[in-house]
N, C-alpha and C. Protein backbone atom coordinates (compact mmCIF):
# COMPACT_ATOMS: atom_id res chain seq x y z
N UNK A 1 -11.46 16.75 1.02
CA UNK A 1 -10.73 15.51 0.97
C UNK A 1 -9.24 15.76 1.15
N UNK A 2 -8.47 16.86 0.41
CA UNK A 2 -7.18 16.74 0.70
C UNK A 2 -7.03 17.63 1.90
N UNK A 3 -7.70 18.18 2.53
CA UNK A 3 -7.65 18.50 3.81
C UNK A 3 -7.65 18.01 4.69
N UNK A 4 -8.56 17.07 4.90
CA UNK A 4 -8.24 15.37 5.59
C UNK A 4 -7.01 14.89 5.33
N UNK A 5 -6.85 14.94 4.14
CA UNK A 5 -4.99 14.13 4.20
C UNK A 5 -4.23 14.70 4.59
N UNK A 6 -4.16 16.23 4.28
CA UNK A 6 -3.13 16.89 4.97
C UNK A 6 -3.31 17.25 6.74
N UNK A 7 -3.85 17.30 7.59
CA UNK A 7 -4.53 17.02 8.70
C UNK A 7 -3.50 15.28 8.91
N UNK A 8 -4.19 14.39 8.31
CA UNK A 8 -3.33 12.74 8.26
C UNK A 8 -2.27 13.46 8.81
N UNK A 9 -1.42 13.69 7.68
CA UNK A 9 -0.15 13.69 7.52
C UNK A 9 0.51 14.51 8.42
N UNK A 10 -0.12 15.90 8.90
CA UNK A 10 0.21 16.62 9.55
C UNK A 10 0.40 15.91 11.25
N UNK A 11 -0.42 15.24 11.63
CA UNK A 11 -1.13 14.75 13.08
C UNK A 11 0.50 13.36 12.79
N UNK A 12 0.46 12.62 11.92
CA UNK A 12 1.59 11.90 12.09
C UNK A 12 3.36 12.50 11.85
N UNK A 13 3.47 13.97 11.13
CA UNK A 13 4.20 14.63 11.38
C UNK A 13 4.54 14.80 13.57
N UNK A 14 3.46 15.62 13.43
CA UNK A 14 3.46 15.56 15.08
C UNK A 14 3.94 14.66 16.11
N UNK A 15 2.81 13.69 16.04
CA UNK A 15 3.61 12.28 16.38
C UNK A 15 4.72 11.91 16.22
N UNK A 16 5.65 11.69 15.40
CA UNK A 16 7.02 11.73 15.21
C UNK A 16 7.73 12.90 15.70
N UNK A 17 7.55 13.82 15.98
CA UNK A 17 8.28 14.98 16.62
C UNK A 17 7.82 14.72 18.24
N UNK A 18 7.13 14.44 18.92
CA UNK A 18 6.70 14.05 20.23
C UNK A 18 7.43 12.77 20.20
N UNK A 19 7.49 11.66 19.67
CA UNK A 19 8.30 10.60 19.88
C UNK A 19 9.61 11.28 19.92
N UNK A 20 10.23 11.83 19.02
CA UNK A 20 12.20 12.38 18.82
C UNK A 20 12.23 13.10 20.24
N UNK A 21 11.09 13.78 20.66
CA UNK A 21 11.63 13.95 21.86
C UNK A 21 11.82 13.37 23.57
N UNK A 22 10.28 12.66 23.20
CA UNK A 22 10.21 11.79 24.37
C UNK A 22 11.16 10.53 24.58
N UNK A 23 10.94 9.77 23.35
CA UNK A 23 11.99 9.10 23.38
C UNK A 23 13.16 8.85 21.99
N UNK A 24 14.38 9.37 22.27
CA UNK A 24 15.26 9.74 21.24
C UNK A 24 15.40 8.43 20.37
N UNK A 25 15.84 7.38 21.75
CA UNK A 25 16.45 6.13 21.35
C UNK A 25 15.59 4.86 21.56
N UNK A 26 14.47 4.79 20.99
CA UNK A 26 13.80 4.06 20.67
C UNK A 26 13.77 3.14 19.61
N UNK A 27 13.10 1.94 19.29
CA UNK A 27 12.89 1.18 18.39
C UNK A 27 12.29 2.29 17.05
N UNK A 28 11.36 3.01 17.13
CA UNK A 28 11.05 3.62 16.07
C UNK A 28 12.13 4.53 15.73
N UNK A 29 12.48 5.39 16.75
CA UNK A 29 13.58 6.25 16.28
C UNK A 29 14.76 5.68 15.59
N UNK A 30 15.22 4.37 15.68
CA UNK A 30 16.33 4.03 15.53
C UNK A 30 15.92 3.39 14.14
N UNK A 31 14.59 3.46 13.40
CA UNK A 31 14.46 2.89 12.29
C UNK A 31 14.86 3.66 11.20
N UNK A 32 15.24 5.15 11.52
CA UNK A 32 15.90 6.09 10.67
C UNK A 32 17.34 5.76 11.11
N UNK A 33 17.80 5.74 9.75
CA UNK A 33 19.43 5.23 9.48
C UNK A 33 20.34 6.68 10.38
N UNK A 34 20.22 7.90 10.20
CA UNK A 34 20.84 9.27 10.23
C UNK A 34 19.50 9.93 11.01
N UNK A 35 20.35 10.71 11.90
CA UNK A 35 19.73 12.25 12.78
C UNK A 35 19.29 12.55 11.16
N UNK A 36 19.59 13.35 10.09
CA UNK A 36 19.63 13.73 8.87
C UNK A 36 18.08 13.34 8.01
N UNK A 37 18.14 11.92 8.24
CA UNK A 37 17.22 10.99 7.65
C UNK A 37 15.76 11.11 8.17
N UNK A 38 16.09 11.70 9.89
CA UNK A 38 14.83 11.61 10.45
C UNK A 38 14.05 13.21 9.98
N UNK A 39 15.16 14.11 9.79
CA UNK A 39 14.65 15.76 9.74
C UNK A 39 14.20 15.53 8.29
N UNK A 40 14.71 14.60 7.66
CA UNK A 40 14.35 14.95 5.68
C UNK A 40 12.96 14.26 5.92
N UNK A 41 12.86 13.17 6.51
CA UNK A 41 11.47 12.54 6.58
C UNK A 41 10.56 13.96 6.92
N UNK A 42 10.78 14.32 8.21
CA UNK A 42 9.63 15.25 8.57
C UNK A 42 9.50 16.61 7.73
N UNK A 43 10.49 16.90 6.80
CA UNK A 43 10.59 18.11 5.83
C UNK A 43 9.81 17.42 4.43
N UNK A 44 9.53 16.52 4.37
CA UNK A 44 9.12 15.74 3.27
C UNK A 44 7.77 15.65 3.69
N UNK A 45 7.34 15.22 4.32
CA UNK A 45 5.99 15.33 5.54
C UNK A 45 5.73 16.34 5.42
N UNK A 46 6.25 17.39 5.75
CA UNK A 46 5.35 18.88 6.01
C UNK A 46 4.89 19.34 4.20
N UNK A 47 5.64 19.60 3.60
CA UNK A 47 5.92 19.81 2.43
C UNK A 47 4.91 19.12 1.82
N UNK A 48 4.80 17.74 1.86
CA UNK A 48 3.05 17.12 1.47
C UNK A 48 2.31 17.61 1.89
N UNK A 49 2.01 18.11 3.31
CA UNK A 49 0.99 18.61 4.07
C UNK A 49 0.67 19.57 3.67
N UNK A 50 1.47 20.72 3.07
CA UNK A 50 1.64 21.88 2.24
C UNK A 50 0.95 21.75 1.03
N UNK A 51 1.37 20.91 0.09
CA UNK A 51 0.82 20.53 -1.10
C UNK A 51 -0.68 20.09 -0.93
N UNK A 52 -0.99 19.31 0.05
CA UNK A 52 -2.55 18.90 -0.05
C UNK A 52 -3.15 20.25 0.50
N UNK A 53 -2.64 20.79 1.45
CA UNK A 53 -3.87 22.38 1.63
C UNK A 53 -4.14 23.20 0.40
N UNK A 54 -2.42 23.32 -0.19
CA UNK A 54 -3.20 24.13 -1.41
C UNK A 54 -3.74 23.80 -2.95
N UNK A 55 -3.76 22.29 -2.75
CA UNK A 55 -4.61 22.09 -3.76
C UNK A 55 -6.23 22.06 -3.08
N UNK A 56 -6.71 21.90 -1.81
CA UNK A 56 -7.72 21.70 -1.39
C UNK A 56 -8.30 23.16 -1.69
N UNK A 57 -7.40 24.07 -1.43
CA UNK A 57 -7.96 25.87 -1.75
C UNK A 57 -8.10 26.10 -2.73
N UNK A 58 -6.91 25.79 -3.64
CA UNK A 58 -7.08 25.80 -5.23
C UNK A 58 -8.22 25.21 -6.19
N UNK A 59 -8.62 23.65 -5.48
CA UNK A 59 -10.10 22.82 -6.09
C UNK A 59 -11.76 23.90 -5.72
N UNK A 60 -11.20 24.21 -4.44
CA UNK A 60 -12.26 24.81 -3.64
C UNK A 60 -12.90 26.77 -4.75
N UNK A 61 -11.74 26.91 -5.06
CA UNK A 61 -11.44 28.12 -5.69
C UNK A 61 -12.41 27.43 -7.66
N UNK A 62 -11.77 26.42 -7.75
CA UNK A 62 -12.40 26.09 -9.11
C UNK A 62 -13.57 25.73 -9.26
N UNK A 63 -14.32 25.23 -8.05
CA UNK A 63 -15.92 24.71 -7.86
C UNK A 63 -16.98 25.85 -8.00
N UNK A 64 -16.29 27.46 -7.84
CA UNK A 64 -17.41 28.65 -8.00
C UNK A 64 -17.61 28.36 -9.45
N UNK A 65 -17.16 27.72 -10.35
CA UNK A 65 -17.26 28.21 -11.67
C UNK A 65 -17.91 27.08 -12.35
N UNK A 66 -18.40 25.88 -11.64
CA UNK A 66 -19.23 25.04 -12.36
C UNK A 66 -20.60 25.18 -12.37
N UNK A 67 -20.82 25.19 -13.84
CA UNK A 67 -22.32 24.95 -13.95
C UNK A 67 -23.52 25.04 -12.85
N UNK A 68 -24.42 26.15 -12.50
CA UNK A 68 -25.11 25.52 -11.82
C UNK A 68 -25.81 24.34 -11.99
N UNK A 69 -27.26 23.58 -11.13
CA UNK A 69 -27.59 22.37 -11.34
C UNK A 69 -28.64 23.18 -11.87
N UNK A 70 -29.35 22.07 -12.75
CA UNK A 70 -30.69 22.79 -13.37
C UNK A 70 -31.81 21.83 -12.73
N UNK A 71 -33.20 22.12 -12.68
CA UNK A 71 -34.32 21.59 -12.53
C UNK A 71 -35.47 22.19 -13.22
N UNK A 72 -36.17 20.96 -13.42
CA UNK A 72 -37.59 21.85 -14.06
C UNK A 72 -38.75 22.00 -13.07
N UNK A 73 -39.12 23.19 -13.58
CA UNK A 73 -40.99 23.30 -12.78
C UNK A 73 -41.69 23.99 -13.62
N UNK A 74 -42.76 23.24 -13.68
CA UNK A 74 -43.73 23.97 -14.80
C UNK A 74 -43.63 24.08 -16.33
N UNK A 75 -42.52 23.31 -16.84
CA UNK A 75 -42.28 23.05 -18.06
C UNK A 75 -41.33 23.76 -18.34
N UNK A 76 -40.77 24.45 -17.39
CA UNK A 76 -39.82 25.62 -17.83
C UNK A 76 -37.94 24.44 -17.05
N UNK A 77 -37.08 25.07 -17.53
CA UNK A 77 -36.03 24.42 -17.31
C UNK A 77 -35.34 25.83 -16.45
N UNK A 78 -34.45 25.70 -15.29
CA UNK A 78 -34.04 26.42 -14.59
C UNK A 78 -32.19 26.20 -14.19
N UNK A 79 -31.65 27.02 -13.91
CA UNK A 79 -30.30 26.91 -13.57
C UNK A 79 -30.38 27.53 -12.54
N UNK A 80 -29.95 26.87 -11.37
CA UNK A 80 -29.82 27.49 -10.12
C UNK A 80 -30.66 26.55 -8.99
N UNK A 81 -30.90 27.04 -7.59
CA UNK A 81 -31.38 26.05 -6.82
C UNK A 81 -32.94 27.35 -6.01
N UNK A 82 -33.36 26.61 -4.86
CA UNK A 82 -34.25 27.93 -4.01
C UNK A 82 -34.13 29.01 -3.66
N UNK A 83 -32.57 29.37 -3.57
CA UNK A 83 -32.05 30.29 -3.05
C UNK A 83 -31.81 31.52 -4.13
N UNK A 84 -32.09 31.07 -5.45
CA UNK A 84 -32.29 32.13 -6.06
C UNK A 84 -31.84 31.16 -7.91
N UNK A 85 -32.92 31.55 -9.05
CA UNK A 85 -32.50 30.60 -10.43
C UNK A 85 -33.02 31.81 -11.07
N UNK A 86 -32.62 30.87 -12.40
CA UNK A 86 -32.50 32.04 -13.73
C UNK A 86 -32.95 30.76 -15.03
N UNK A 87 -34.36 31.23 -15.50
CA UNK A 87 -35.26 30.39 -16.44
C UNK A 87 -33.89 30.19 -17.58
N UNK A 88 -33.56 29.23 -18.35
CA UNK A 88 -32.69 28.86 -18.90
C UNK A 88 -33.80 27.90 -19.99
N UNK A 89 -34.30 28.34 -21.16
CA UNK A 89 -35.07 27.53 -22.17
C UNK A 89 -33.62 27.63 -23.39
N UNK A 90 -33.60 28.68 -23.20
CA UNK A 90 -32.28 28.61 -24.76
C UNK A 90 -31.15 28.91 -24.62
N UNK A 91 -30.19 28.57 -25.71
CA UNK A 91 -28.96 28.81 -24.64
C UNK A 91 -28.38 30.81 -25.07
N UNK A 92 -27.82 31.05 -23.96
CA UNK A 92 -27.69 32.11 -24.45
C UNK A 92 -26.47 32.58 -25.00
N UNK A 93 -26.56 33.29 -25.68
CA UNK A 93 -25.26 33.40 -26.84
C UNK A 93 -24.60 35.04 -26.30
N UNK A 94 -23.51 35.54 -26.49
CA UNK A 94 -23.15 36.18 -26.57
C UNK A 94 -23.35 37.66 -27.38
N UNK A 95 -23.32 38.64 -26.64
CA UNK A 95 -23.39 39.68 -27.70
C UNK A 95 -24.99 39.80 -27.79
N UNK A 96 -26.11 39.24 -27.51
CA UNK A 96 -27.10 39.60 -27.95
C UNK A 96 -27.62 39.27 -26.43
N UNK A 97 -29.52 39.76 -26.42
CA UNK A 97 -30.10 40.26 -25.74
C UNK A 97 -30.62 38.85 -25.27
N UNK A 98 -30.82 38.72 -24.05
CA UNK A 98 -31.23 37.27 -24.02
C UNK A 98 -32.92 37.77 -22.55
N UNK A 99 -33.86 37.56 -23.01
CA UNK A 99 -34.46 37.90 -22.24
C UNK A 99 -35.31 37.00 -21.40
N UNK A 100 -35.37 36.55 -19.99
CA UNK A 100 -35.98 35.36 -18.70
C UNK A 100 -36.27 36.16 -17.89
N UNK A 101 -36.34 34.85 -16.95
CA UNK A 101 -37.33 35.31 -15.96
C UNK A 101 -36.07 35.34 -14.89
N UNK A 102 -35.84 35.86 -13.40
CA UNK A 102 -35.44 35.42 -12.41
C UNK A 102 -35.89 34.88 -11.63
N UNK A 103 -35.75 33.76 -11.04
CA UNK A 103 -36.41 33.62 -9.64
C UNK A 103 -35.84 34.16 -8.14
N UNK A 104 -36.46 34.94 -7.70
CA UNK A 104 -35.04 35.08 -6.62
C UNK A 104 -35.68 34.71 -5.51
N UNK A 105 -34.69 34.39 -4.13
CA UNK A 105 -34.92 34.16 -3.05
C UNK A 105 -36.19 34.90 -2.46
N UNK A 106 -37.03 34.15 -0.91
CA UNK A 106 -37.73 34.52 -0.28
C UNK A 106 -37.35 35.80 0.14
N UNK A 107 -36.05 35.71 0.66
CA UNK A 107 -35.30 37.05 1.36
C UNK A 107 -35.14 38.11 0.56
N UNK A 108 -35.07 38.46 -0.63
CA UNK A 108 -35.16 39.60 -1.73
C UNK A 108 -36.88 40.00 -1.78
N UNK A 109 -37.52 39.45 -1.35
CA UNK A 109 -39.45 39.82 -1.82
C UNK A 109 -39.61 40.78 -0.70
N UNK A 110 -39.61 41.95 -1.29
CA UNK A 110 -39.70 43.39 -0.40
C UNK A 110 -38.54 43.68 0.58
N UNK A 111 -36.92 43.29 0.05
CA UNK A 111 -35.86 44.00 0.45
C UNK A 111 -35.89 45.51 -0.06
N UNK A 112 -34.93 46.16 0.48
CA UNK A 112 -34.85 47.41 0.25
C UNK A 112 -34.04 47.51 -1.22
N UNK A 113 -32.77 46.54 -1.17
CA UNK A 113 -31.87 46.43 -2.73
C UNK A 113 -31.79 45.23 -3.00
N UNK A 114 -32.19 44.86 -3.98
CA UNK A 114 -31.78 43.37 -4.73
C UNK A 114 -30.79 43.98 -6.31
N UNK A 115 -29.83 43.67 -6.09
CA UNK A 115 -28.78 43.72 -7.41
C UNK A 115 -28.16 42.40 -8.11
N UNK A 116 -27.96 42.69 -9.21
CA UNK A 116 -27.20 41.34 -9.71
C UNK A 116 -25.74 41.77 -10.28
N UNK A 117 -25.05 40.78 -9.90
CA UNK A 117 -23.36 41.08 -10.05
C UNK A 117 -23.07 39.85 -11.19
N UNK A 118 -22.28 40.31 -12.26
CA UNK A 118 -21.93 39.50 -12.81
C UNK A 118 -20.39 39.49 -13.24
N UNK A 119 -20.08 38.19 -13.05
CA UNK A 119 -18.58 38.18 -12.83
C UNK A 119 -18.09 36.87 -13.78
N UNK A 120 -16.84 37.21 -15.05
CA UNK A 120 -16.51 36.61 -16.06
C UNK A 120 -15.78 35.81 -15.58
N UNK A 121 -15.80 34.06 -15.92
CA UNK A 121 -14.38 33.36 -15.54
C UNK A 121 -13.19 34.05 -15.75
N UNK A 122 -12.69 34.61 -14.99
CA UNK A 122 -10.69 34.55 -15.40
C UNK A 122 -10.71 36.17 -15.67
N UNK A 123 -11.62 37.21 -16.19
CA UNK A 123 -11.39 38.72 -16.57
C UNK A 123 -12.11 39.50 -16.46
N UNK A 124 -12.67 39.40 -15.12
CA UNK A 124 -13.61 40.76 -14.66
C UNK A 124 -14.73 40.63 -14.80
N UNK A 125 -15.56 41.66 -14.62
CA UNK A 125 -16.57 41.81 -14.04
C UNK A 125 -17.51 43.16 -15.45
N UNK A 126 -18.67 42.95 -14.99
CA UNK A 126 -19.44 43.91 -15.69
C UNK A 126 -20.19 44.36 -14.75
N UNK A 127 -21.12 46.06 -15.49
CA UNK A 127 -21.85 46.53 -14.23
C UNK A 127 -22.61 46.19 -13.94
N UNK A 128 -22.96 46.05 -12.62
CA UNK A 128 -24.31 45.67 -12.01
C UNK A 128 -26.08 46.12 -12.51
N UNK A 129 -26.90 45.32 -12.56
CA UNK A 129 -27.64 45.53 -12.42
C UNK A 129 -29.30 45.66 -11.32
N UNK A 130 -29.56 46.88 -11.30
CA UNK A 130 -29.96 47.01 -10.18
C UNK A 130 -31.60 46.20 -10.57
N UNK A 131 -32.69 45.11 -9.51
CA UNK A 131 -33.69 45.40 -9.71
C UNK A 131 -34.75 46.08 -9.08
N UNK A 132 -35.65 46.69 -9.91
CA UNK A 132 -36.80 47.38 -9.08
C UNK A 132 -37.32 46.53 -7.71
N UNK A 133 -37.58 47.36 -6.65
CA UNK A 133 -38.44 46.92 -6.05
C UNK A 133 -39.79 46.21 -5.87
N UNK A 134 -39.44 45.12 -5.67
CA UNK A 134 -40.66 44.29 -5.55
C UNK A 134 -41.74 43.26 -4.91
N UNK A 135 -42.30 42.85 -5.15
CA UNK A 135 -42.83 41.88 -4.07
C UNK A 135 -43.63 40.29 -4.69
N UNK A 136 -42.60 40.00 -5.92
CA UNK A 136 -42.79 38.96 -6.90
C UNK A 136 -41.39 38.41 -7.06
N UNK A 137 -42.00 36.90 -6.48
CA UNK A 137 -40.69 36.05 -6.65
C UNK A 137 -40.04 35.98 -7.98
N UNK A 138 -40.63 35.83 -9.19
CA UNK A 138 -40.66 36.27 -10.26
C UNK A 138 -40.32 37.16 -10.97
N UNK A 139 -38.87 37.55 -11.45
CA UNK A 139 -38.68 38.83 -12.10
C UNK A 139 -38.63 38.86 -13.68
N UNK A 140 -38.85 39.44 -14.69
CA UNK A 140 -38.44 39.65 -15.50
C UNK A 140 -36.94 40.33 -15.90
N UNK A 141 -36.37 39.62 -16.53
CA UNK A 141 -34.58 40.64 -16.81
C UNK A 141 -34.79 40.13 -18.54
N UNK A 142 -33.80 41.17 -18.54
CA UNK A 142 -32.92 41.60 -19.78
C UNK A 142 -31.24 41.21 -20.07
N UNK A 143 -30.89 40.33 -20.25
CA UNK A 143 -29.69 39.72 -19.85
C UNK A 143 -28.39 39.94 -21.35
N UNK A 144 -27.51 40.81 -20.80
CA UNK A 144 -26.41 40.92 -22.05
C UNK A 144 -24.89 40.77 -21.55
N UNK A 145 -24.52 39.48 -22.46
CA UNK A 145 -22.99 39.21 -22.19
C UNK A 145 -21.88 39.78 -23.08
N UNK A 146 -20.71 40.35 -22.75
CA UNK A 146 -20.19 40.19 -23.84
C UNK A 146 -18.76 39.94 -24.53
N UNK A 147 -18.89 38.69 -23.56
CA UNK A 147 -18.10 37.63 -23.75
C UNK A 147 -18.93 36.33 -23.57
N UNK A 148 -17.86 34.94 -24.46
CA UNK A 148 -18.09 34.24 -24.48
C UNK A 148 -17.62 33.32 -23.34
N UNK A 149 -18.21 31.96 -22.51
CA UNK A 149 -17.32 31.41 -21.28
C UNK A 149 -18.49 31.40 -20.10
N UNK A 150 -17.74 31.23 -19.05
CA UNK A 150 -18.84 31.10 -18.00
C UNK A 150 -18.71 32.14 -17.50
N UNK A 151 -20.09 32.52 -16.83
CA UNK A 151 -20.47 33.52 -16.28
C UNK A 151 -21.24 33.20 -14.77
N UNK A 152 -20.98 34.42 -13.76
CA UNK A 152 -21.69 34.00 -12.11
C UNK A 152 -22.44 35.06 -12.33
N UNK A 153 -23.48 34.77 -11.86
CA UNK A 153 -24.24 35.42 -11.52
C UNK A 153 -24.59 36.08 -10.46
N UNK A 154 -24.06 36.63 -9.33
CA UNK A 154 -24.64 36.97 -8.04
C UNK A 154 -25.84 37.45 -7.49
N UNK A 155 -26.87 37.16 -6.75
CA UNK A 155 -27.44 37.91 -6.15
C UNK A 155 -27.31 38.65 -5.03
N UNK A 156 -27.24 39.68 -4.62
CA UNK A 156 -26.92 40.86 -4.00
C UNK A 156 -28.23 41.41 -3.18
N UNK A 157 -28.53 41.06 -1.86
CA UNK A 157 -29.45 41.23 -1.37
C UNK A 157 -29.08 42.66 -0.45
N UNK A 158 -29.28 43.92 -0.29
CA UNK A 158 -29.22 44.39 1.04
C UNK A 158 -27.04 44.99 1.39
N UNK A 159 -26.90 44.57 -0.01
CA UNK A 159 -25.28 44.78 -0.10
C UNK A 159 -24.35 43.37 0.47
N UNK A 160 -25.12 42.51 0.64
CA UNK A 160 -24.28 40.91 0.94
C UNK A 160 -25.10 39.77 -0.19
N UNK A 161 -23.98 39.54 -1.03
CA UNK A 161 -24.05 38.27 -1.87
C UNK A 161 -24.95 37.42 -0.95
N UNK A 162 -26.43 36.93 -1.54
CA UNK A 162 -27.03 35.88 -1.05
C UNK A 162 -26.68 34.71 -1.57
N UNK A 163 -27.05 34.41 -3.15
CA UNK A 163 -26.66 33.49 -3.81
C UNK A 163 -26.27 33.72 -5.44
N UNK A 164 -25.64 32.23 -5.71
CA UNK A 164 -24.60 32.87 -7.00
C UNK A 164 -25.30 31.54 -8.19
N UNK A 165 -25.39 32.12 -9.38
CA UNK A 165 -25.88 31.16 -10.57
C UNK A 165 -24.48 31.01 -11.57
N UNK A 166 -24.35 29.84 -11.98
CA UNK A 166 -23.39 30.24 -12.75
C UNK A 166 -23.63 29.78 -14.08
N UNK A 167 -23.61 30.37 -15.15
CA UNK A 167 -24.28 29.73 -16.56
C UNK A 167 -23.53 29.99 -17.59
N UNK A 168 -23.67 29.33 -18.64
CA UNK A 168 -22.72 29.16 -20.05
C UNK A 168 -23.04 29.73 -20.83
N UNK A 169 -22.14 30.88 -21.55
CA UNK A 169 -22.79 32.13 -22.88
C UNK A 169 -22.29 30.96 -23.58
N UNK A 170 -22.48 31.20 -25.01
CA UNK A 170 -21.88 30.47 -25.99
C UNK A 170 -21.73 31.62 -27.10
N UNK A 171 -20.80 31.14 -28.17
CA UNK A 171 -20.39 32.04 -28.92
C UNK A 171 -21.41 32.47 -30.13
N UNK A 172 -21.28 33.25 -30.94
CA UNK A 172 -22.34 33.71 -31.73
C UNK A 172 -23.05 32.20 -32.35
C-alpha cells in the first residue's frame, strides 16, 4: 500500500518536472508564487516518496514476526499452513521441553537435508536442528526455547529456507 503511494507521488513528482521543462510559463507553472516555491514543492514530494518506501520495507520487515495462522485437522490444532506446521495443543513455555509433531512440506519427504532454524524476535538465533531422514510427512520433535517472545521457525530444505512458522513461547 505505501508503495503505491509512493509510486503516486513519485509519477506526479515527474510530471511536474516534465511540465517545468516543457513548458516553464504556463498556467500551472505560474501557480507557484517563486522559482524557490516550485523546487521546495518537489523536495517535499520526493521526501514523502522517501518516507512511504521506507515504511513499506519497514511494515514488510515486521510481518515475518506475526503469528502464524492456525487450523485444525483431526482434532489436533496446528500453526502454520501446507507448506510446512507445527502441532500446537499447549502453549509452550519457555525453558522446558515441549514435545509435537511437525508437519513438513511434500518437498522435504525423502530430501537429502531437512533442518530447522530457529530465530528469536530482536536477538539471535539458536542452533539448528537437524532432522533424520525420512519419508513421513509427520515428524516427531523435541522443541526447547530459551527465551521468552516470538519465535520463527524455519524450514530448511536442501540448504534453502522453504517455509517459516512463527509461534509464541510464553514465560514460565
Amino acid at each position: 500500500m505505501f508503495l503505491f503511494i509512493a509510486l503516486a507521488l513519485l509519477s506526479l513528482n515527474v510530471a511536474f518536472f516534465i511540465l517545468k521543462l516543457v513548458a516553464p510559463y504556463s498556467e500551472m507553472m505560474n501557480s507557484f508564487k517563486t522559482v524557490n516555491g516550485f523546487w521546495k514543492a518537489q523536495g517535499a514530494c520526493l521526501a514523502c516518496v522517501l518516507l512511504f518506501v521506507f515504511l513499506h520495507y519497514s511494515g514488510e520487515e515486521r510481518v515475518k514476526w506475526h503469528t502464524s495462522p492456525d487450523y485444525v485437522s483431526e482434532g489436533n490444532l496446528y500453526l502454520g499452513d501446507e507448506k510446512g506446521s507445527i502441532e500446537y495443543n499447549s502453549f509452550v513455555v519457555k525453558e522446558k521441553n515441549y514435545e509435537t509433531n511437525l508437519i513438513l512440506p511434500d518437498k522435504a519427504i525423502g530430501a537429502d537435508e531437512v533442518r530447522l532454524l530457529f530465530t528469536h524476535d530482536g536477538d539471535g538465533k539458536k542452533e539448528p536442528i537437524a532432522l533424520p531422514h525420512s519419508r513421513e510427512k509427520k515428524q516427531p520433535v523435541t522443541l526447547w526455547f530459551p527465551d521468552s517472545g516470538q519465535w520463527r521457525m524455519d524450514i530448511e530444505i536442501n540448504g534453502s529456507v522453504y517455509s517459516s512458522v512463527v509461534l509464541p513461547v510464553k514465560e514460565k
